[in-house]
Protein backbone atom coordinates (compact mmCIF):
# COMPACT_ATOMS: atom_id res chain seq x y z
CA UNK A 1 -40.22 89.21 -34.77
CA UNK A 2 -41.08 86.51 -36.62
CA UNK A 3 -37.49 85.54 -36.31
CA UNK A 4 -36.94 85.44 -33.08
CA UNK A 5 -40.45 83.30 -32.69
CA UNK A 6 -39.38 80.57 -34.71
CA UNK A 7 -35.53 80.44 -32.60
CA UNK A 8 -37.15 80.49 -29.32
CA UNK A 9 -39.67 77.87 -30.77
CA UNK A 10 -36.51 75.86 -32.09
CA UNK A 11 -34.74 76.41 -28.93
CA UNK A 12 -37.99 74.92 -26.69
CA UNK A 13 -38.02 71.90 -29.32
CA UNK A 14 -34.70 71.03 -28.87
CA UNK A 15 -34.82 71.31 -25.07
CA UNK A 16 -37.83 69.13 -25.07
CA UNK A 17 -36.16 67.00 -27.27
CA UNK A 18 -33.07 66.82 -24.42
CA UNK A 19 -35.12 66.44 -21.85
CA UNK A 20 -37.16 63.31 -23.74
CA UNK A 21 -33.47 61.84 -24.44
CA UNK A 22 -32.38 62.24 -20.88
CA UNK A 23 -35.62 60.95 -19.33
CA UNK A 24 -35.10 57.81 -22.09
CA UNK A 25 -31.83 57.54 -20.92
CA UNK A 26 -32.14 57.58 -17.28
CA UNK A 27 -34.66 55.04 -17.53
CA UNK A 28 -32.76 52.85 -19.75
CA UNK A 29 -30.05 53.16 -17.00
CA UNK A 30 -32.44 52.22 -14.02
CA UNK A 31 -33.92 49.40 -16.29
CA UNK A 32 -30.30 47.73 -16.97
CA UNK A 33 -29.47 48.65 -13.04
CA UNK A 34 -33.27 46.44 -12.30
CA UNK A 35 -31.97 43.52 -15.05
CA UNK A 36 -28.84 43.74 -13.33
CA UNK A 37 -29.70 43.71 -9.90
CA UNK A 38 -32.16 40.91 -10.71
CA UNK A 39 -29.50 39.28 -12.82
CA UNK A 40 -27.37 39.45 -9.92
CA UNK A 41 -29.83 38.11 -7.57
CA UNK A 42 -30.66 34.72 -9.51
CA UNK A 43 -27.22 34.23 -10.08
CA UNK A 44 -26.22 34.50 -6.14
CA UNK A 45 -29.13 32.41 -5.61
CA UNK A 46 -28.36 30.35 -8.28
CA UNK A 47 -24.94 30.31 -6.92
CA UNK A 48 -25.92 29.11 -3.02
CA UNK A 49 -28.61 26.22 -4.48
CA UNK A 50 -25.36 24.64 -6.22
CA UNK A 51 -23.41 24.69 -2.74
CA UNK A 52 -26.44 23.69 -0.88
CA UNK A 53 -26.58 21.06 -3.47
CA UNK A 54 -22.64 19.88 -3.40
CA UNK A 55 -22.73 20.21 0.46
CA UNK A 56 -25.27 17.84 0.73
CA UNK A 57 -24.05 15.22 -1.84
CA UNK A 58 -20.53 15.75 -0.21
CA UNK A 59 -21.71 14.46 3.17
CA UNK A 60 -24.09 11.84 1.63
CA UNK A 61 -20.89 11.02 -0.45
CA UNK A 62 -18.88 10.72 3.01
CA UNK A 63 -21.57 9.46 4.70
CA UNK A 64 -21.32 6.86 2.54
CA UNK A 65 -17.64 5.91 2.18
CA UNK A 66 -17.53 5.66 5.69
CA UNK A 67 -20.24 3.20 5.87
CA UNK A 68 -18.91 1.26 3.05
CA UNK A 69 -15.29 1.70 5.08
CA UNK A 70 -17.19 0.11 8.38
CA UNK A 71 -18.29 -2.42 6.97
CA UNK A 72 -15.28 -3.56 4.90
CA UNK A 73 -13.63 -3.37 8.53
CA UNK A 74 -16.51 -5.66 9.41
CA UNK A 75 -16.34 -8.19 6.94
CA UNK A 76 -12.36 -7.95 7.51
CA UNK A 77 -12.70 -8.68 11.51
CA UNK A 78 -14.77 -11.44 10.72
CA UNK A 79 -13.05 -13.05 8.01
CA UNK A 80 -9.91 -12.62 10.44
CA UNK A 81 -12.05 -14.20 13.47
CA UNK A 82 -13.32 -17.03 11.19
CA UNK A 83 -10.05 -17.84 10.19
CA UNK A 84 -8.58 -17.78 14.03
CA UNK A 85 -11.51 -19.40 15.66
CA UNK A 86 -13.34 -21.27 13.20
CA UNK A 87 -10.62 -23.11 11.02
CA UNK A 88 -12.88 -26.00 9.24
CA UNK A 89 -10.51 -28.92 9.02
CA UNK A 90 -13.41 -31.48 8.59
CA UNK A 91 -13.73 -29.30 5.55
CA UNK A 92 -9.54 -29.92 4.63
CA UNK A 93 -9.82 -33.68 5.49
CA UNK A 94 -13.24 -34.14 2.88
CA UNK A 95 -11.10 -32.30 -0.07
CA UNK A 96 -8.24 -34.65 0.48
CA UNK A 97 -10.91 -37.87 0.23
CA UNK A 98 -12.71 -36.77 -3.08
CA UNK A 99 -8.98 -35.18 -4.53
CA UNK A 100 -5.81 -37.34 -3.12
CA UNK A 101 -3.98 -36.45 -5.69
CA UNK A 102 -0.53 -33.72 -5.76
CA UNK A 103 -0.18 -31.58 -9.14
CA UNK A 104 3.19 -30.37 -10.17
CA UNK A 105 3.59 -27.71 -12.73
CA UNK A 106 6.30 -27.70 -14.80
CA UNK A 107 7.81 -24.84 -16.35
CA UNK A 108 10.16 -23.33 -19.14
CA UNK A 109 13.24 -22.31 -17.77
CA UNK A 110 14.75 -19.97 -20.17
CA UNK A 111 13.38 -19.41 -23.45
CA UNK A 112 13.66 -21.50 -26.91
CA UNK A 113 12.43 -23.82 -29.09
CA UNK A 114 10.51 -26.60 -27.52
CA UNK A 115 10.47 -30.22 -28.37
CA UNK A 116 8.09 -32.56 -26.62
CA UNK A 117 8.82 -35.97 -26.02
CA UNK A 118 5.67 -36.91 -23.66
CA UNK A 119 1.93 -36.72 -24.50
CA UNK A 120 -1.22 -36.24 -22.49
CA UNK A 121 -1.97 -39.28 -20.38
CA UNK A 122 1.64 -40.84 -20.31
CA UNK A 123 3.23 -42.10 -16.90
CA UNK A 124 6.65 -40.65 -15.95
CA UNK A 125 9.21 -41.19 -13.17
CA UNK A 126 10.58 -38.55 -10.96
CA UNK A 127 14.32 -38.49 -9.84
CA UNK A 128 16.02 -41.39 -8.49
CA UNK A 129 18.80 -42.74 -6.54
CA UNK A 130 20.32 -42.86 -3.68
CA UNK A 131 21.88 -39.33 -3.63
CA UNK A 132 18.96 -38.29 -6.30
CA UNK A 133 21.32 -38.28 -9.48
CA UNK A 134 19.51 -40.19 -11.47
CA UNK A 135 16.98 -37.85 -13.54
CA UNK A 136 13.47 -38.42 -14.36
CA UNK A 137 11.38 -39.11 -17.19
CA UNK A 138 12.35 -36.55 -20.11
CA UNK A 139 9.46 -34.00 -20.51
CA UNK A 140 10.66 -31.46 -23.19
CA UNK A 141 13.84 -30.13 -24.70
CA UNK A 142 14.68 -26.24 -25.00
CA UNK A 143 16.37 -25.44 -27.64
CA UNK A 144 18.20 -21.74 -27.55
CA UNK A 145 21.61 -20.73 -29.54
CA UNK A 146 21.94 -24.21 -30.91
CA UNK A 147 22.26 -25.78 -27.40
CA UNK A 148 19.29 -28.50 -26.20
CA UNK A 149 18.77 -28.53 -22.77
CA UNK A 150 16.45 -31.04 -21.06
CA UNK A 151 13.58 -30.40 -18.70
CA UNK A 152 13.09 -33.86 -16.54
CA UNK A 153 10.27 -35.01 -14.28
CA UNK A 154 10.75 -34.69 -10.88
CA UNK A 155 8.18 -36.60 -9.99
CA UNK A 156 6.00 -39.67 -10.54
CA UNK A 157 2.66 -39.42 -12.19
CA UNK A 158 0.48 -38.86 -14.83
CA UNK A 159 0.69 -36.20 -17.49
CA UNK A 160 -2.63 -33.99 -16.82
CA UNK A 161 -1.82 -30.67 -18.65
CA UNK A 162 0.56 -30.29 -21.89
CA UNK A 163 0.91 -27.76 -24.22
CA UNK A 164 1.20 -29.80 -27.04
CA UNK A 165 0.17 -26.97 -29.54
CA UNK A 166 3.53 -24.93 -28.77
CA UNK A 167 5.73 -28.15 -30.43
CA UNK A 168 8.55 -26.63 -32.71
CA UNK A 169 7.29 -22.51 -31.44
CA UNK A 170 9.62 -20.47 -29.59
CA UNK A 171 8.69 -19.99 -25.85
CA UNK A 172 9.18 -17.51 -23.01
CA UNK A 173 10.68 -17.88 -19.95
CA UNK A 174 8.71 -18.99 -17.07
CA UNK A 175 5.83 -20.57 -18.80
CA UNK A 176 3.88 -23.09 -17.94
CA UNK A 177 4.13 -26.35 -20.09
CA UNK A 178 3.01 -29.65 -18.28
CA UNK A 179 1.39 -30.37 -15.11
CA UNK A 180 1.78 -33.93 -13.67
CA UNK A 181 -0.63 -35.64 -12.03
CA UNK A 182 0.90 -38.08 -9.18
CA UNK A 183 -1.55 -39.79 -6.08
CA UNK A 184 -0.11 -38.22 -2.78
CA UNK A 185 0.92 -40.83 -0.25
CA UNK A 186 0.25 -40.64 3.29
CA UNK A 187 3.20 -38.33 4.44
CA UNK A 188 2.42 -36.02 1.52
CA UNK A 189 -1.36 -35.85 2.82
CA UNK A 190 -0.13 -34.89 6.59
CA UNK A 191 2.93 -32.41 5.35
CA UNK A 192 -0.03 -30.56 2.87
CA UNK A 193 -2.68 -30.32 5.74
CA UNK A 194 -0.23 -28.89 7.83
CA UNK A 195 0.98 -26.30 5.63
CA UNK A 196 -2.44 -25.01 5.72
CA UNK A 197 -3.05 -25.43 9.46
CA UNK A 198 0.65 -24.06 10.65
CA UNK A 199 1.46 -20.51 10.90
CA UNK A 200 4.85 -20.40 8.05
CA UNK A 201 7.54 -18.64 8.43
CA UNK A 202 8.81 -17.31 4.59
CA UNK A 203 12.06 -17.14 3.58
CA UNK A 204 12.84 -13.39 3.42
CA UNK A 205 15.43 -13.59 0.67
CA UNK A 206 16.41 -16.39 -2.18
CA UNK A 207 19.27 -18.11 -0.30
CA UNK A 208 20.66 -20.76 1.67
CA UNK A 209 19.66 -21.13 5.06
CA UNK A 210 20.58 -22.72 8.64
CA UNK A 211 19.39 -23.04 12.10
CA UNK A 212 21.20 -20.67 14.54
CA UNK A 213 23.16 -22.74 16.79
CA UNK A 214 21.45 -22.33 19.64
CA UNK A 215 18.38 -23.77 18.28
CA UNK A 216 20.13 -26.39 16.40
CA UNK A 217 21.64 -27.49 19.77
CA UNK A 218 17.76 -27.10 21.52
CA UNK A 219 16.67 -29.58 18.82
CA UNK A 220 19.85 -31.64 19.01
CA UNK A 221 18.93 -32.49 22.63
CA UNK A 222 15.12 -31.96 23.16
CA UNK A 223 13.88 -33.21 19.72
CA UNK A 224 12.28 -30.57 16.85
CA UNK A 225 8.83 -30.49 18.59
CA UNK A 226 10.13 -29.78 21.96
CA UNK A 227 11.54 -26.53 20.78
CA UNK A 228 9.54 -23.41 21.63
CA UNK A 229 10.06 -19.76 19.90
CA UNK A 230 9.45 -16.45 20.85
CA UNK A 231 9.32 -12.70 18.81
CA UNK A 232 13.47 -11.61 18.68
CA UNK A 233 14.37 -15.09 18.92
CA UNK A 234 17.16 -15.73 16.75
CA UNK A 235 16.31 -18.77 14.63
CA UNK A 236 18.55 -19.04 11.30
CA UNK A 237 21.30 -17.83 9.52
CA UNK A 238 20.80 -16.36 6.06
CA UNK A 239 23.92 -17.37 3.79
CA UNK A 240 23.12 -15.09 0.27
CA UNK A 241 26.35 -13.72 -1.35
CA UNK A 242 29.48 -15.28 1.02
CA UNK A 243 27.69 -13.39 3.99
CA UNK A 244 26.12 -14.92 6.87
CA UNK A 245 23.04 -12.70 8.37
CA UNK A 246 21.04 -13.45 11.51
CA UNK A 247 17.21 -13.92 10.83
CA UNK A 248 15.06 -13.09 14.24
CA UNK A 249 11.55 -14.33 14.39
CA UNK A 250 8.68 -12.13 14.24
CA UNK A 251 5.18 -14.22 15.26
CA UNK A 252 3.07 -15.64 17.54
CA UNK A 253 4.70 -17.65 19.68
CA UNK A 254 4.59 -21.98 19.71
CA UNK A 255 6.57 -24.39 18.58
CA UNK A 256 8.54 -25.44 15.45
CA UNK A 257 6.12 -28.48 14.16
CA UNK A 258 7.32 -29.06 10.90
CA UNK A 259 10.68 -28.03 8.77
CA UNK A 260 10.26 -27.66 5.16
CA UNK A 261 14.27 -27.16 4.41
CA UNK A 262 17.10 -28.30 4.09
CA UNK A 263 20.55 -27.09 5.22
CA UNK A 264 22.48 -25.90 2.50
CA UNK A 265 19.88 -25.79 -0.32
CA UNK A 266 18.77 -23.01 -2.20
CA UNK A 267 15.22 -21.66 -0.98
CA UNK A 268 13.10 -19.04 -2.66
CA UNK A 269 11.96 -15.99 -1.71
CA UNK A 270 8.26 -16.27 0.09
CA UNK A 271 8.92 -20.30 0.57
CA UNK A 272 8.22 -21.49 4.31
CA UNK A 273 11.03 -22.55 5.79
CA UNK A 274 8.99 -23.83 8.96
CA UNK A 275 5.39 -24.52 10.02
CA UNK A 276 4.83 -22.95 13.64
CA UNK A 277 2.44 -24.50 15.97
CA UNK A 278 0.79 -22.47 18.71
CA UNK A 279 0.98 -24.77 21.80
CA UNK A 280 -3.04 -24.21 22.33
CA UNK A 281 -3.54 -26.14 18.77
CA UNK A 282 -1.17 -29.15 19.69
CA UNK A 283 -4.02 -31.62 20.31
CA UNK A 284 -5.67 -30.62 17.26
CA UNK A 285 -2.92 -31.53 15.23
CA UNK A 286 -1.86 -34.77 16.29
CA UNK A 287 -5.98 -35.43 15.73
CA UNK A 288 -5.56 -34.80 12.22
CA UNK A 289 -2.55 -36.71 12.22
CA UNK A 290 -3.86 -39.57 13.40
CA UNK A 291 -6.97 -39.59 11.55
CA UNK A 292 -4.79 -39.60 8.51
CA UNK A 293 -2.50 -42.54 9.68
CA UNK A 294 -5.91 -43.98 10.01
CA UNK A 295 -7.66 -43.31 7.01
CA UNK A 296 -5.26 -43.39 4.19
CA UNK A 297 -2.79 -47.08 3.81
């Protein structure tokens, strides 16, 4: 009896002691469900702040770049009307009074050892002649593969600028050496106003270049000034490699004011070949012309 007391006494123990493990356990599993659920909650809530939070700085961000985009376009449109409308040529005419002076830069043609024979402050000659054969004043000698080859002024001045501290160094190509001071005379004033007044027409490619014929015969007859040019006009012919191309005109319309070419001599790329007057800014120009004639002797 005593036996069987002490089994059904080890047998209600170990039941309790099940049941206490079970009841442990089940609430261990509905805490980690709570710290779960709550887990999960903070981090969906979490998760929707942070795309509030990008949404809004993603409009504020586009907001923004389109107001910074409006008014760049703005400032562009005005800039663009100032320089259509609003052209300031008292402006050009004062900088040409306190400044009448042309600066040419000279540079290294190839590279090699350089050998100076002018110094800051000395007056040179630019080319001569009647056919322009005779060379100017000797700036500097390149010296490359035991071969000298001399750079010349091409025109007269003053040296300004010299690199004096590359004498006896080896140079690149390209780089600039001396700039030469000259005073501009009264045709040079008028031809550099204009270039900044005219609408230019660049020369697409490094070549030689011609007027079409017909416009060579309208200028033949009527006189440069009198010729007037449209968009699909054809206006020169592009000689580059033994071929001849056509070159239409794409502009405004007006009138060919000024020709900065000449037949059969190299031009480079991006170099006007013409100045193009629109016929409303005629009058202007022969004002500044003639306040020029007036001005400078």
């Amino acid at each position: 009896m005593l036996v069987n007391g002490n089994t059904d006494q080890t047998h209600e123990t170990s039941w309790t002691n099940r049941t206490s493990e079970t009841s442990r356990t089940s609430r261990t599993s509905r805490t980690s469900k709570t710290s779960w659920t709550s887990r999960t909650s903070e981090t969906s809530e979490t998760s929707q702040t942070s795309e509030t939070s990008e949404t809004s700085e993603t409009s504020q961000t586009s907001e923004t770049s389109k107001t910074s985009k409006t008014s760049r376009t703005n400032k562009t449109n005005k800039t663009n009307r100032m320089h259509d409308d609003e052209i300031d040529y008292e402006h050009i005419l004062r900088e040409y009074r306190s400044d009448p002076y042309g600066y040419v830069d000279i540079f290294s043609s190839h590279t090699g050892q350089i050998r100076f024979h002018v110094r800051l402050d000395d007056k040179v000659e630019g080319t001569t002649g009647k056919w322009h054969h005779i060379p100017g004043t000797q700036l500097f000698t390149l010296r490359r593969e035991r071969n000298n080859k001399s750079i010349h002024s091409t025109s007269n001045g003053v040296v300004s600028f010299i690199r004096d501290d590359l004498e006896g160094q080896f140079v690149e190509a390209c780089e600039k050496i001396i700039t030469i001071k000259h005073p501009l005379k009264k045709r040079e004033i008028i031809e550099q106003i204009l270039r900044q007044v005219l609408l230019p027409f660049p020369a697409p490619e490094r070549a030689k270049y011609f007027f079409s014929m017909e416009i060579q015969a309208r200028i033949e007859k009527f006189g440069q000034r009198s010729v007037s040019i449209k968009p699909g006009d054809e206006l020169f012919t592009m000689s580059l490699m033994k071929r001849d191309t056509p070159v239409y005109y794409q502009g405004p319309p007006g009138i060919i004011h000024s020709v900065y070419f000449q037949p059969g001599i190299s031009v480079s790329q991006g170099d006007p070949l013409i100045g193009i007057c629109p016929p409303d800014k005629m009058p202007l120009i022969e004002k500044i012309i003639t306040r020029v004639k007036a001005e400078w002797e």
